[in-house]
Protein backbone atom coordinates (compact mmCIF):
# COMPACT_ATOMS: atom_id res chain seq x y z
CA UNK A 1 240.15 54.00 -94.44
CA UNK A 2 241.18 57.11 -92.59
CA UNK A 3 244.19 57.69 -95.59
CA UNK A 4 241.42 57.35 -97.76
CA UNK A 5 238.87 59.64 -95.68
CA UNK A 6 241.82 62.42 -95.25
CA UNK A 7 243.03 62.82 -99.01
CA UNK A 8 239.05 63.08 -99.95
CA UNK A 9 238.57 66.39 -97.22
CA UNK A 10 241.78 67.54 -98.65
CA UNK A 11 240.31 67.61 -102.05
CA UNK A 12 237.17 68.23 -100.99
CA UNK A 13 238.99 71.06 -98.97
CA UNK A 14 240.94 72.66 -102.17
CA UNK A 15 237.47 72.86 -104.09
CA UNK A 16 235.78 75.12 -102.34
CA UNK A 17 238.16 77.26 -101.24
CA UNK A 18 238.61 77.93 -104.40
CA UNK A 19 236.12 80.61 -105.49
CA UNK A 20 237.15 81.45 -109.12
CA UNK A 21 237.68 77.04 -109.79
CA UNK A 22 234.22 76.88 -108.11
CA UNK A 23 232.14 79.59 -110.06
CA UNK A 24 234.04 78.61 -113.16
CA UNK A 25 233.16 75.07 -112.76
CA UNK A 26 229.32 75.77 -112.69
CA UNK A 27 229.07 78.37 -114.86
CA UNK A 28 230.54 76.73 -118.35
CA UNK A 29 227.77 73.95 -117.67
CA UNK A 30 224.63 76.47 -116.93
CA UNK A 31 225.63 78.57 -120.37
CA UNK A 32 225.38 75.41 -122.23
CA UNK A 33 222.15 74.11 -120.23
CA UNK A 34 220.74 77.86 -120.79
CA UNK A 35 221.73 78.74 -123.96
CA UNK A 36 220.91 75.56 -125.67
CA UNK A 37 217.96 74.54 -123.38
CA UNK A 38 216.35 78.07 -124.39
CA UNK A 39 217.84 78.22 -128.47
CA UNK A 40 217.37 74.32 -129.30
CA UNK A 41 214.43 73.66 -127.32
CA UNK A 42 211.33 75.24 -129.86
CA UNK A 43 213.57 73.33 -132.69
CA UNK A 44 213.13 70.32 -131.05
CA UNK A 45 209.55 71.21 -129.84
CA UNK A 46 208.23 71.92 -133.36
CA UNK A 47 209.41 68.25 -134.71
CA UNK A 48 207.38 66.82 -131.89
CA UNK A 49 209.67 63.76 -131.63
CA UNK A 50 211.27 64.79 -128.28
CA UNK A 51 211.14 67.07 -124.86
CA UNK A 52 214.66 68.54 -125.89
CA UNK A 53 214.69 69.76 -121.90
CA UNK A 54 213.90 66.23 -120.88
CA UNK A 55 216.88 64.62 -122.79
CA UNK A 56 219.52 67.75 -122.69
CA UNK A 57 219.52 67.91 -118.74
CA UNK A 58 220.97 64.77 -118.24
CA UNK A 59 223.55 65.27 -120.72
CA UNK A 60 224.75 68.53 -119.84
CA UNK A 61 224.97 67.18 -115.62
CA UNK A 62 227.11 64.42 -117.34
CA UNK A 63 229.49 67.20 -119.43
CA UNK A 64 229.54 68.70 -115.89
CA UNK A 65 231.35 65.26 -114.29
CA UNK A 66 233.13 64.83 -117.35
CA UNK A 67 235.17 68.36 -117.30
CA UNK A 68 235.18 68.72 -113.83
CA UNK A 69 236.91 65.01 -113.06
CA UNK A 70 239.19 64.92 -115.82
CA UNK A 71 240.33 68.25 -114.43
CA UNK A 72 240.98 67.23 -111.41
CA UNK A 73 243.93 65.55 -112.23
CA UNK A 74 245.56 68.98 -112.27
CA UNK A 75 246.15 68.86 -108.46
CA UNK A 76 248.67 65.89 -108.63
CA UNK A 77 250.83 68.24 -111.16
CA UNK A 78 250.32 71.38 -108.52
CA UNK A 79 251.42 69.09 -105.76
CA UNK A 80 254.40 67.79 -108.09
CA UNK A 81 255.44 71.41 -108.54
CA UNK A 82 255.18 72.38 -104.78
CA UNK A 83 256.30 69.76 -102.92
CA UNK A 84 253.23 68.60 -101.04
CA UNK A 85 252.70 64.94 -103.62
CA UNK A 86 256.23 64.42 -101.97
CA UNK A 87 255.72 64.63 -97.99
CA UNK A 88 252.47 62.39 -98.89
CA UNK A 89 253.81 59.90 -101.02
CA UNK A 90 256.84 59.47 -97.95
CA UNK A 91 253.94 58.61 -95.09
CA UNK A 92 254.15 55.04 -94.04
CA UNK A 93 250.59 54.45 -95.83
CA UNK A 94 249.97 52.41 -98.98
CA UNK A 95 250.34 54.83 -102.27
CA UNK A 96 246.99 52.82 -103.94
CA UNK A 97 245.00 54.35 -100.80
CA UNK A 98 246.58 57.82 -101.54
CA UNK A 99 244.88 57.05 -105.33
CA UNK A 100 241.84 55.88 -104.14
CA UNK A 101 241.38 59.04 -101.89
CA UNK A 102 242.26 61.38 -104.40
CA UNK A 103 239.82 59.97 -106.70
CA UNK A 104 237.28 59.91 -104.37
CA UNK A 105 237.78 62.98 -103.39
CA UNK A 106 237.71 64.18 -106.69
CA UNK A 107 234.67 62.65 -107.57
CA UNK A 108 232.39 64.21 -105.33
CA UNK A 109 233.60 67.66 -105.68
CA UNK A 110 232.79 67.14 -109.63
CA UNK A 111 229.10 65.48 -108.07
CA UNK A 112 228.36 68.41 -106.11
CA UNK A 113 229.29 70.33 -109.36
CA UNK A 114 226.73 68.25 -111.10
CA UNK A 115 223.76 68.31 -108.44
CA UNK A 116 223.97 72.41 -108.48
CA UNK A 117 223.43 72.24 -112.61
CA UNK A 118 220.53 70.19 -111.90
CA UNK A 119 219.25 71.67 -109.31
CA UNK A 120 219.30 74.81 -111.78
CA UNK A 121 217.83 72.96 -114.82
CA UNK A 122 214.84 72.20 -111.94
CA UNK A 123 214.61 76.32 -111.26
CA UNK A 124 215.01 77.78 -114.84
CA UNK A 125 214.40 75.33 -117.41
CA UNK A 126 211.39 73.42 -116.01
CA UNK A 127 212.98 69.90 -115.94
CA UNK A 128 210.46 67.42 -114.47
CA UNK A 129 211.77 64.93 -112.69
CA UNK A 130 209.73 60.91 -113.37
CA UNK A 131 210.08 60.63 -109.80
CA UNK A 132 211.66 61.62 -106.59
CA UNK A 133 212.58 58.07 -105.66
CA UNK A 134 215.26 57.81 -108.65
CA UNK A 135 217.48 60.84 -106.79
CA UNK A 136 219.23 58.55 -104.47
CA UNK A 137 219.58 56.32 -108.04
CA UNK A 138 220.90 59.33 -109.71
CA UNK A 139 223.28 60.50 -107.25
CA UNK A 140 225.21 56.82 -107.08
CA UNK A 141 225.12 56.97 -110.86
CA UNK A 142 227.03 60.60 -111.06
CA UNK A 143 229.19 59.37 -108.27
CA UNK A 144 229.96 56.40 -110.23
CA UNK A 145 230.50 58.66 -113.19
CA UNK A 146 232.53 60.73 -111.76
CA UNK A 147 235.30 58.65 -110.11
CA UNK A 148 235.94 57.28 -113.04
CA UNK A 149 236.85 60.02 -115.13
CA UNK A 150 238.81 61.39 -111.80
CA UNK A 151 240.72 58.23 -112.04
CA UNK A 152 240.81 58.26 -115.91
CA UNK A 153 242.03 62.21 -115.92
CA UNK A 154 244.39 61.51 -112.68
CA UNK A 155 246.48 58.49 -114.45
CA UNK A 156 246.98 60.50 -117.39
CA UNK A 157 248.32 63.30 -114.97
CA UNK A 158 250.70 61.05 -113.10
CA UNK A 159 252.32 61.09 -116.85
CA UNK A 160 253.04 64.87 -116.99
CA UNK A 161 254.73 66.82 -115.43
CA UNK A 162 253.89 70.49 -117.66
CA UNK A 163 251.92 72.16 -116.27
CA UNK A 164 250.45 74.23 -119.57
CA UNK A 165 250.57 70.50 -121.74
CA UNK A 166 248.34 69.13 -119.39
CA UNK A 167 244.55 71.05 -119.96
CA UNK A 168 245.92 70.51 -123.86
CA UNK A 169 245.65 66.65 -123.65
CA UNK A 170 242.47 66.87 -121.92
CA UNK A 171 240.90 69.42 -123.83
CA UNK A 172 242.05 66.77 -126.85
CA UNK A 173 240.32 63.74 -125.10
CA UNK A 174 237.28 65.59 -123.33
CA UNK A 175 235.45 67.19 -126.38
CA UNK A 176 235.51 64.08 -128.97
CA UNK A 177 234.56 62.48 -125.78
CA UNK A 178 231.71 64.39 -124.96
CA UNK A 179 230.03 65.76 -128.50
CA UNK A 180 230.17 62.02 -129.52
CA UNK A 181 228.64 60.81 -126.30
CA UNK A 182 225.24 61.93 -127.29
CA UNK A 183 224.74 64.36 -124.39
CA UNK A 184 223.44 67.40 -126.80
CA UNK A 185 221.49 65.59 -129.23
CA UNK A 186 220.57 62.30 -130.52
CA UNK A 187 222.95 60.08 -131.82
CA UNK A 188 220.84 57.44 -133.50
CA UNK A 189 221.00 58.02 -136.78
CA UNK A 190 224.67 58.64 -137.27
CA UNK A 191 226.91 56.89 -139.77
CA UNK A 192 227.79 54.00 -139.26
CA UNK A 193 231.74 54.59 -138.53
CA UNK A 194 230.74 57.04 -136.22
CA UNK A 195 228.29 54.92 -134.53
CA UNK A 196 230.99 52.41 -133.76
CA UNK A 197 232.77 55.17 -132.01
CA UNK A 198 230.21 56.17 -129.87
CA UNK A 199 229.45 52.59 -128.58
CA UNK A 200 233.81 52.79 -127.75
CA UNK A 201 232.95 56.04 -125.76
CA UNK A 202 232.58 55.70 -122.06
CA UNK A 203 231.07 59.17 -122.14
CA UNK A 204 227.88 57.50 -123.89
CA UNK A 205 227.04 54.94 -121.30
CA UNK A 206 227.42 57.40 -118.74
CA UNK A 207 225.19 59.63 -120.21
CA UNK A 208 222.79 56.83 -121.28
CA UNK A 209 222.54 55.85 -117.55
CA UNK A 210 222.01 59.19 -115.88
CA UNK A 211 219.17 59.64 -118.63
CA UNK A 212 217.74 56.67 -117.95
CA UNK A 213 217.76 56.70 -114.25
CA UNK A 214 215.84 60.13 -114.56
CA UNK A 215 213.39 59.07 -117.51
CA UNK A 216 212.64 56.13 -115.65
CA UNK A 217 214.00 53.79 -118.57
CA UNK A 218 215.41 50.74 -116.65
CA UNK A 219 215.83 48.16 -119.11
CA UNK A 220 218.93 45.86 -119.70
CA UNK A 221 220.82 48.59 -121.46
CA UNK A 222 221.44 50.64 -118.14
CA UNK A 223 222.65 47.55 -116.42
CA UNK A 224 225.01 47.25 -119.52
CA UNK A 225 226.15 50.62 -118.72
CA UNK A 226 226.76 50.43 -115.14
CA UNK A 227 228.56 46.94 -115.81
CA UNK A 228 230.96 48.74 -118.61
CA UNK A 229 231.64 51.96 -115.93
CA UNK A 230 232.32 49.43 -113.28
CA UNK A 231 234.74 47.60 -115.17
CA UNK A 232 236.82 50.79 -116.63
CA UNK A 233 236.68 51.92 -112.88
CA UNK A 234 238.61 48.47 -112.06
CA UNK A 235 240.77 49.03 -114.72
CA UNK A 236 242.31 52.39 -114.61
CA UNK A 237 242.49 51.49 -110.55
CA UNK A 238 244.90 48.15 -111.88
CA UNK A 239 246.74 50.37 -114.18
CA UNK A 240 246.86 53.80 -111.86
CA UNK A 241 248.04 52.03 -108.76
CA UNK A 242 251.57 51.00 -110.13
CA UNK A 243 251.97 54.21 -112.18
CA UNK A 244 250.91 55.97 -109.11
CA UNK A 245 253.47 54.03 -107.41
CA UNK A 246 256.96 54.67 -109.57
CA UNK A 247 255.34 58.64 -109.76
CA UNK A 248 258.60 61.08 -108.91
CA UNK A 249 258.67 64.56 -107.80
């Protein structure tokens, strides 16, 4: 536990002292709450079907955990190129523990990330929240969220060692990922083919849980979605630990 509690302060640590990673990680997340919120919103309003504020908020905090934990698997190449993955992967500690506090790590930088664009979506855009007792609901969900596209975006970086390739590949997974996840709009009457490949897309069931913690919608569907996340978690851990273990600097 205190290999695990170290390497999350360290990340925790290289987040905000950071000031341009910090402000850059908020604001790409508020222009899309804002400038959609604001130019979508009186669309949506004037069909009369749904509270476009309501059901974008939730999917713009998940686009938030999304970027910012598949990002963070750009500190393992850093620490590749400047030595410091090498003087931790030489401690006399297991390397899995070294993954898990990464990850961890990771994943509450990108949940901090996520509770200041909500918190902002409160101030300018009027969100109402169901009710206050779901926050503590909503912050394990984002957590939950979060670490596993830390671990998803930190075994894919344990597999590069480019520096420029890397925000390439993710770029390449992260939007598909997130404009078929149903975040910005509705995705219920989509073809077919397209359908399939949004049921595929872990970025769906996250965003279908964080919505339906904060609408209040707890039906069967939401423990579907924390079951699939939970199991995806416990995979990428099986398959990170032994890549994270034959990793060379």
């Amino acid at each position: 536990m205190q290999t695990i509690f170290i390497m999350v302060i360290r990340q925790i640590k290289l987040f905000y002292r950071s000031k341009p990673r910090v402000l850059g990680s908020i604001a790409q997340p508020t222009i899309f709450l804002l400038a959609m919120g604001f130019g979508f919103g009186p669309v949506f309003d004037q069909v009369g079907d749904i509270d476009y504020v309501q059901f974008l908020t939730p999917g713009v905090v998940g686009m938030t955990l999304l970027f910012g934990s598949m990002m963070n698997g750009t500190s393992i190449i850093w620490d590749k190129q400047f030595g410091f993955l090498k003087e931790t992967l030489v401690a006399p500690v297991p390397r899995p523990h070294l993954l898990i506090g990464r990850c961890l790590g990771g994943a509450i930088t990108s949940m901090i990330q996520g509770l200041i664009v909500f918190s902002l979506s409160l101030i300018f855009l009027g969100y109402e929240i169901a009710h206050f007792g779901t926050l503590p609901l909503f912050i394990i969900g984002m957590l939950l969220v979060a670490l596993l596209f830390t671990l998803l975006g930190t075994v894919i970086a344990t597999q590069i060692d480019d520096m420029q390739a890397f925000p390439i590949i993710m770029n390449f997974i992260i939007f598909p990922m997130f404009f078929l996840s149903g975040a910005i709009f509705p995705i219920e009457n989509l073809p077919s083919f397209v359908a399939t490949l949004t049921n595929f897309n872990p970025m769906t069931h996250s965003v279908n849980l964080l919505r339906g913690i904060m609408n209040l919608d707890f039906t069967v569907g939401n423990l579907l979605n924390v079951g699939i996340l939970g199991v995806l978690i416990v995979v990428l851990l099986l398959i990170g630990s032994p890549m994270f273990n034959k990793i060379e600097t």
